[in-house]
PDB file of N, CA and C in Angstrom:
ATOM      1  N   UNK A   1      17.521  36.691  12.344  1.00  0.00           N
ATOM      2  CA  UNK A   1      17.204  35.421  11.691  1.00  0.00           C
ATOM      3  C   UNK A   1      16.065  34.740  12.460  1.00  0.00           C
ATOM      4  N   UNK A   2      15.085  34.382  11.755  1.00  0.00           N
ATOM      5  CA  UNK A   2      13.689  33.329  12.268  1.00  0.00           C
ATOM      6  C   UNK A   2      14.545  32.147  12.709  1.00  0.00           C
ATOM      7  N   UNK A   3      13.607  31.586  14.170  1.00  0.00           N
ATOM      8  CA  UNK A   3      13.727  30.376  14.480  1.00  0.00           C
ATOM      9  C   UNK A   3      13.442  29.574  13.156  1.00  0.00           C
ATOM     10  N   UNK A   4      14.067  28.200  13.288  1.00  0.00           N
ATOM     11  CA  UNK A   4      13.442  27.358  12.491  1.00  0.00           C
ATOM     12  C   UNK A   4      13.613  25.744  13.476  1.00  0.00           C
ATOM     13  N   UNK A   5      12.080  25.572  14.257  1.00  0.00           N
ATOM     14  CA  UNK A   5      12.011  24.269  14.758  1.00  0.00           C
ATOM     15  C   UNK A   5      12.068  23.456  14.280  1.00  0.00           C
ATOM     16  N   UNK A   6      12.772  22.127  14.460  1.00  0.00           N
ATOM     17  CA  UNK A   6      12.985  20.765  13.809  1.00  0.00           C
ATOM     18  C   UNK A   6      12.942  19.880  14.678  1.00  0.00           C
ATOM     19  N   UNK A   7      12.085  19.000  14.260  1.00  0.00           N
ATOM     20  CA  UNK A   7      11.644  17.666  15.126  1.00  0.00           C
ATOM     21  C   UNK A   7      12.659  16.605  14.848  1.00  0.00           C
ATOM     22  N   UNK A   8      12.929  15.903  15.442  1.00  0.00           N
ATOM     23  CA  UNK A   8      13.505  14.231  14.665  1.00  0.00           C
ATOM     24  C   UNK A   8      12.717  13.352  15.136  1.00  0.00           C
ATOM     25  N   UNK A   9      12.571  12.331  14.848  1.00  0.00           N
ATOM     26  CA  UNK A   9      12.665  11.112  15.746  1.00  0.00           C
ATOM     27  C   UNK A   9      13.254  10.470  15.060  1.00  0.00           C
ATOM     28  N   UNK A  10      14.292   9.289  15.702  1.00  0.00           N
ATOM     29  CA  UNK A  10      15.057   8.285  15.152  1.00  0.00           C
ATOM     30  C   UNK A  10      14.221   6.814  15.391  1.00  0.00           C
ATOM     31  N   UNK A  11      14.211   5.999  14.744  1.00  0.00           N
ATOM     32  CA  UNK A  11      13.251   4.833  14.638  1.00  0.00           C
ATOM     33  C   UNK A  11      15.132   3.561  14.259  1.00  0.00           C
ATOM     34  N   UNK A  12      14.260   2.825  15.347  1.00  0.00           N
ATOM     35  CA  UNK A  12      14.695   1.476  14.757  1.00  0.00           C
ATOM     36  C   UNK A  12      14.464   0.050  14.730  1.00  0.00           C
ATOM     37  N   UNK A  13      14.067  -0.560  13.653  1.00  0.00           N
ATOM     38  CA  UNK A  13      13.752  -1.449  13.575  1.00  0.00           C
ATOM     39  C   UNK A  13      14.813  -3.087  13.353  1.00  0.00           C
ATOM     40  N   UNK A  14      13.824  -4.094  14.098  1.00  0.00           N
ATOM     41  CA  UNK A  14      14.333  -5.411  14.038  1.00  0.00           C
ATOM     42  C   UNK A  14      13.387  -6.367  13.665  1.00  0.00           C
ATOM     43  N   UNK A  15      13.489  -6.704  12.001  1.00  0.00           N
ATOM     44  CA  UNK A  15      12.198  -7.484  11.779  1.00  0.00           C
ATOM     45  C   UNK A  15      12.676  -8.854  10.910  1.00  0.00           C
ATOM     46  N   UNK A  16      12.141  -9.934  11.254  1.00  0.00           N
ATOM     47  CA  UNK A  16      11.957 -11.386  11.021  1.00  0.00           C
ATOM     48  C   UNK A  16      11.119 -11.182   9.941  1.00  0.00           C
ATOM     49  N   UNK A  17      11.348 -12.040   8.461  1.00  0.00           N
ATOM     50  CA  UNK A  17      10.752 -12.263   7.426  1.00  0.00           C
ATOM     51  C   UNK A  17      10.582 -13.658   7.820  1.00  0.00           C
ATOM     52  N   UNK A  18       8.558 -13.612   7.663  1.00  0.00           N
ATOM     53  CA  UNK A  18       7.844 -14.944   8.156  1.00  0.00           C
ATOM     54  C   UNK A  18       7.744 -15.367   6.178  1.00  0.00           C
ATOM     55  N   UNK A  19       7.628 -15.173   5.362  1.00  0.00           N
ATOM     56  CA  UNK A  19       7.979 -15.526   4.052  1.00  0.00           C
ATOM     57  C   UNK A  19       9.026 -15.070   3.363  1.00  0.00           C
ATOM     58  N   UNK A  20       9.262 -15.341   2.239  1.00  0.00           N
ATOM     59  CA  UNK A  20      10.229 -14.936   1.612  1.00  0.00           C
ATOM     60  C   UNK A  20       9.779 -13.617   0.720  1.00  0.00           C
ATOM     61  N   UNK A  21      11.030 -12.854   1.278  1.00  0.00           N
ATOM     62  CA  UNK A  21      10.910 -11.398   0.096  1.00  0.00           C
ATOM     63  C   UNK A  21      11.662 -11.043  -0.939  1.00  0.00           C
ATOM     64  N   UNK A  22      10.728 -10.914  -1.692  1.00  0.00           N
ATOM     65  CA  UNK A  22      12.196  -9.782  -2.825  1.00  0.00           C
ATOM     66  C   UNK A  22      11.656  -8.434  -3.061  1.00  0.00           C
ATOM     67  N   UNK A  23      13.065  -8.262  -3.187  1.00  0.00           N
ATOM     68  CA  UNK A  23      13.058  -6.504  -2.878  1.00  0.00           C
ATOM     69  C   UNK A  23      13.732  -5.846  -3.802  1.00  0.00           C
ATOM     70  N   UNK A  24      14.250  -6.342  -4.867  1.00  0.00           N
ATOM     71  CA  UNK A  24      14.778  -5.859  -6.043  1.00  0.00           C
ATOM     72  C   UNK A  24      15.720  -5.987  -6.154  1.00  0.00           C
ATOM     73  N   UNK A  25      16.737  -6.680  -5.954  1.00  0.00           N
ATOM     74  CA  UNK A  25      18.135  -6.911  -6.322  1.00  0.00           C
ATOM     75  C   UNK A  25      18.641  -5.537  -5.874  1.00  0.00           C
ATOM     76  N   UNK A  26      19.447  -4.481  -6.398  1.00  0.00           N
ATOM     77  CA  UNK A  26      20.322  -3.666  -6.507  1.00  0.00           C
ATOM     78  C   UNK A  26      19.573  -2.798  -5.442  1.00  0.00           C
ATOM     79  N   UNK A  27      18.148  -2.622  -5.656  1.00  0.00           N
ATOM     80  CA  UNK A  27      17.315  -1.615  -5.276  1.00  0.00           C
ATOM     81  C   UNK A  27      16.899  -2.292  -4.133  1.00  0.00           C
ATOM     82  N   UNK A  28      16.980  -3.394  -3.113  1.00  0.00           N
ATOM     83  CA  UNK A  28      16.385  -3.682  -2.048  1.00  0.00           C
ATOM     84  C   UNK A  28      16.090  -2.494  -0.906  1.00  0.00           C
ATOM     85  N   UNK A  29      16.946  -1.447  -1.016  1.00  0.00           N
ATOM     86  CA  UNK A  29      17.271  -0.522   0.594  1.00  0.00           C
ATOM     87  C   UNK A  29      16.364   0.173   0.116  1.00  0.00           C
ATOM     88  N   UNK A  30      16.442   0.826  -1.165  1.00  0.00           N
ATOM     89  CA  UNK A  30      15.385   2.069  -1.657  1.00  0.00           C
ATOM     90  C   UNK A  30      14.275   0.681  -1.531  1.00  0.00           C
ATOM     91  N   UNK A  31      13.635   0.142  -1.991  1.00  0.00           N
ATOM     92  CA  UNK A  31      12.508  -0.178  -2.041  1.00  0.00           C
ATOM     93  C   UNK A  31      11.930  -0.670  -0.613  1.00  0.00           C
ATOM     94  N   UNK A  32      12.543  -1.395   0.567  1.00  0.00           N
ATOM     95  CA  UNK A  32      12.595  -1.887   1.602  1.00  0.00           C
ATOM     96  C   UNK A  32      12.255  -0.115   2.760  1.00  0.00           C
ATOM     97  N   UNK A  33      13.149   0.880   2.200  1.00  0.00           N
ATOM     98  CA  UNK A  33      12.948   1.930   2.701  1.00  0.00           C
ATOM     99  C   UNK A  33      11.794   2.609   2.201  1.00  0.00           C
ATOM    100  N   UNK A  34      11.163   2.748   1.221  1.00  0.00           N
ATOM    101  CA  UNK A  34       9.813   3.298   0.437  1.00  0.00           C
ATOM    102  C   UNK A  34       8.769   3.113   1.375  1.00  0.00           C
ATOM    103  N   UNK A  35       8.587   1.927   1.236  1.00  0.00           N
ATOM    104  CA  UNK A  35       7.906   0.572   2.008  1.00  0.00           C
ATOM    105  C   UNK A  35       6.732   0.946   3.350  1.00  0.00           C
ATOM    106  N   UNK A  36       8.291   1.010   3.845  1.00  0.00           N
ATOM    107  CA  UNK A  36       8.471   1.285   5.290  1.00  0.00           C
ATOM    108  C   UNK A  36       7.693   2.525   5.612  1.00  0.00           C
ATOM    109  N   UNK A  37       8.450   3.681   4.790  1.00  0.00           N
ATOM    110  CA  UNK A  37       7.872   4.995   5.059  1.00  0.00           C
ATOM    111  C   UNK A  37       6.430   5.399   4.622  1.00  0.00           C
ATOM    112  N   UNK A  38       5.869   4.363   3.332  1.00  0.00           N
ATOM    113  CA  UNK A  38       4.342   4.266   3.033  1.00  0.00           C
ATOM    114  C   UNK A  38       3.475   3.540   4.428  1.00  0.00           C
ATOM    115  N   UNK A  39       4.244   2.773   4.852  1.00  0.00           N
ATOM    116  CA  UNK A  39       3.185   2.225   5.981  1.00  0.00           C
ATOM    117  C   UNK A  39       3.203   3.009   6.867  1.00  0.00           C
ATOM    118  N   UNK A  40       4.260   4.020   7.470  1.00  0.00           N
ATOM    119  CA  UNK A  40       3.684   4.674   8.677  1.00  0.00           C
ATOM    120  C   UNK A  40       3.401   5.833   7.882  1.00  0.00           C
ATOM    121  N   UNK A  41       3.382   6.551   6.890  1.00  0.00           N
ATOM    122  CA  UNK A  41       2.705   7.574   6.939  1.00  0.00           C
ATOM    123  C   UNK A  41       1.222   7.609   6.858  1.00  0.00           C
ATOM    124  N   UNK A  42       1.013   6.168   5.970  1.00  0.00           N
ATOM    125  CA  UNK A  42      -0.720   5.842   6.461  1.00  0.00           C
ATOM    126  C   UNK A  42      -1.413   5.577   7.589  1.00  0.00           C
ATOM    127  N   UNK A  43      -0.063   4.739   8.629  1.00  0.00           N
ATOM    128  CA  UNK A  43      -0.487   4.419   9.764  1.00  0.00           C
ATOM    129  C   UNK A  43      -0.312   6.208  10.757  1.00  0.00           C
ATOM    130  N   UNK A  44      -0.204   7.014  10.168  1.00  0.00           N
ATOM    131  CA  UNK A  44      -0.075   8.047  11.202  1.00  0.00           C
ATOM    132  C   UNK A  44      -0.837   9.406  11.227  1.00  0.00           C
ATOM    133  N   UNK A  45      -0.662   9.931   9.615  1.00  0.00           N
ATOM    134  CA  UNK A  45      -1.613  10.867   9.335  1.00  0.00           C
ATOM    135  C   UNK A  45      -2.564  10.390   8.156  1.00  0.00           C
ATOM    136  N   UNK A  46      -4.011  10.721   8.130  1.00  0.00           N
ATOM    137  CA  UNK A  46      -5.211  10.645   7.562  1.00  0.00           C
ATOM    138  C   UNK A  46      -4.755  11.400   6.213  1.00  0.00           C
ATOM    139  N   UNK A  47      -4.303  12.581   5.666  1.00  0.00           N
ATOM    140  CA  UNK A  47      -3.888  13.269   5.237  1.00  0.00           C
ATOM    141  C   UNK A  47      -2.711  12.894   3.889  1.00  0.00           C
ATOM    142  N   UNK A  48      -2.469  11.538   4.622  1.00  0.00           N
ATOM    143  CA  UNK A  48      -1.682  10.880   3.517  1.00  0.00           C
ATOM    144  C   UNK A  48      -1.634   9.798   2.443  1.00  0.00           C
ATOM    145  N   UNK A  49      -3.143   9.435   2.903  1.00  0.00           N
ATOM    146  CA  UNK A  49      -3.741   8.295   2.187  1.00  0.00           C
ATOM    147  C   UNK A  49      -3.941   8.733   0.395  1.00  0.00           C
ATOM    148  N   UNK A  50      -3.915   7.856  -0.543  1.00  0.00           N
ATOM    149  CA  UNK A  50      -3.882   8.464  -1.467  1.00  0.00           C
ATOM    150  C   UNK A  50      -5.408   9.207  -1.761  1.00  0.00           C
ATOM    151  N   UNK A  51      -5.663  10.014  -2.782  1.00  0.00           N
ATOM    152  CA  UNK A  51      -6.722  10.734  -3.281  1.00  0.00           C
ATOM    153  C   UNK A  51      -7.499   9.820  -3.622  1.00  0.00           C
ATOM    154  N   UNK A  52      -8.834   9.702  -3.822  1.00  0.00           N
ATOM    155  CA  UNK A  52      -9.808   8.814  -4.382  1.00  0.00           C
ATOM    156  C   UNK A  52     -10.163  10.237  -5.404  1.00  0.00           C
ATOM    157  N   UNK A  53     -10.448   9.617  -6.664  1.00  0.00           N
ATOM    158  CA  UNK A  53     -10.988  10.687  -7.711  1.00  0.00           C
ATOM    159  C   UNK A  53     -10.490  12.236  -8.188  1.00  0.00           C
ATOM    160  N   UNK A  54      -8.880  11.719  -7.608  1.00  0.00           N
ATOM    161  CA  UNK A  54      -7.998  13.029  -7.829  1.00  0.00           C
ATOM    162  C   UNK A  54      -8.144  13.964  -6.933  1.00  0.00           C
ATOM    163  N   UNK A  55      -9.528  14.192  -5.361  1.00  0.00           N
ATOM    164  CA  UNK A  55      -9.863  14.755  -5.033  1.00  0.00           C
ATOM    165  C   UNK A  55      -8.062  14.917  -3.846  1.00  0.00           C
ATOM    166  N   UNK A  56      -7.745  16.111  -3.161  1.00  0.00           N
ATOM    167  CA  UNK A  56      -6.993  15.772  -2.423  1.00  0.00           C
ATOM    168  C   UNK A  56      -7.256  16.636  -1.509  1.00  0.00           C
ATOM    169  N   UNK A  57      -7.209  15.920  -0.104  1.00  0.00           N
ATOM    170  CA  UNK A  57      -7.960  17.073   1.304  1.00  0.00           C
ATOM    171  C   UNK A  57      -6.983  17.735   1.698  1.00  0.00           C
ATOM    172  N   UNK A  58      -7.559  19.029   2.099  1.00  0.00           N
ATOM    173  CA  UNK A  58      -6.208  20.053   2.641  1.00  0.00           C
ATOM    174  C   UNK A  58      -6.104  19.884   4.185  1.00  0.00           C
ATOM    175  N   UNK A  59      -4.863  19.325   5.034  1.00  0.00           N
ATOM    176  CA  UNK A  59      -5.011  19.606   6.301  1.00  0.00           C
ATOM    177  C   UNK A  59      -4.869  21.143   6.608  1.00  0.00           C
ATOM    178  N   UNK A  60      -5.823  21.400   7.679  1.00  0.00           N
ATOM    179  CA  UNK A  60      -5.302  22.564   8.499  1.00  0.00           C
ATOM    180  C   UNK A  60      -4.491  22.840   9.168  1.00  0.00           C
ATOM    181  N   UNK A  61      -4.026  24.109   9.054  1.00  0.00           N
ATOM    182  CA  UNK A  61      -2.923  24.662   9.693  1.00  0.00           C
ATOM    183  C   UNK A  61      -2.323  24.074  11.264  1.00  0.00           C
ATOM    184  N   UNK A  62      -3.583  23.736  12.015  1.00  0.00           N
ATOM    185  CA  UNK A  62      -3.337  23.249  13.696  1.00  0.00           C
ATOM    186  C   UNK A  62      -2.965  21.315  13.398  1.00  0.00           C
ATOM    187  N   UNK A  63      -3.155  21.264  12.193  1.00  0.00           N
ATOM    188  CA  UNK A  63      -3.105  19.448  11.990  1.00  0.00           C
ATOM    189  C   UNK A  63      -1.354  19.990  11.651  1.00  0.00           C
ATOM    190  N   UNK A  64      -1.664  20.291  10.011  1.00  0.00           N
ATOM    191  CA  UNK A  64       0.379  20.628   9.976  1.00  0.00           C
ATOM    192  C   UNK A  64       1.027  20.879  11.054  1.00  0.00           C
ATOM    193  N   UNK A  65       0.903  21.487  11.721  1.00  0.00           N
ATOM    194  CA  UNK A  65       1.499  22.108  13.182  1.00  0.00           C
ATOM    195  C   UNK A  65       1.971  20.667  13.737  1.00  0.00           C
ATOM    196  N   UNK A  66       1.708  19.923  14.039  1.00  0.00           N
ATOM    197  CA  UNK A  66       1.200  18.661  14.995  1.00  0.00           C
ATOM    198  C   UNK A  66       1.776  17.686  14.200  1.00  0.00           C
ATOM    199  N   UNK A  67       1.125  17.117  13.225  1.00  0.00           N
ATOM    200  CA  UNK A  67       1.454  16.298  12.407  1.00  0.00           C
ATOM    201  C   UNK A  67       3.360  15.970  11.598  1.00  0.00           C
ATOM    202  N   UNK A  68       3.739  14.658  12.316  1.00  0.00           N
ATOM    203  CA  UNK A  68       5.240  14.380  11.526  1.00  0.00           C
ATOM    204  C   UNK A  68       5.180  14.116  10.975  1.00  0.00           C
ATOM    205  N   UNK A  69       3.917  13.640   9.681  1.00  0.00           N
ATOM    206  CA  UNK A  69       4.599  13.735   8.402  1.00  0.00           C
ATOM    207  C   UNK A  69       4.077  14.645   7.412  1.00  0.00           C
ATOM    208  N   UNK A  70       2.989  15.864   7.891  1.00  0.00           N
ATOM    209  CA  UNK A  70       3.155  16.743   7.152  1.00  0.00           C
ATOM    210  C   UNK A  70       3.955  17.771   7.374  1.00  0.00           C
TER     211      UNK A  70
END
């Protein structure tokens, strides 16, 4: 049987709402969790930003390697 490496990291956050939010009634966790995971995957890999003009860039193999959220 192949290895199969797996990374984690566990994250936790403690955050103060400086305005008021809504987050969808029923759906606050899914949407509050969406959110969350759109900002750091922009804040982390280049690779995840959306497409401009449908175009979409391929990372390389040594970026996937490296990269937690591809």
């Amino acid at each position: 049987m192949a290895d199969f490496p797996l990374t984690l990291i566990r994250l936790r956050f403690e955050c103060v709402a400086e305005t008021p939010i809504h987050l969808g009634g029923v759906r606050a966790g899914n949407n509050l969790r969406g959110a969350l995971v759109d900002v750091m995957r922009r804040a982390t890999c280049p690779y995840s930003v959306p497409a401009v003009a449908g175009v979409s860039p391929v990372p390389d193999p040594e970026h996937v390697a490296t990269c937690p959220v591809c």
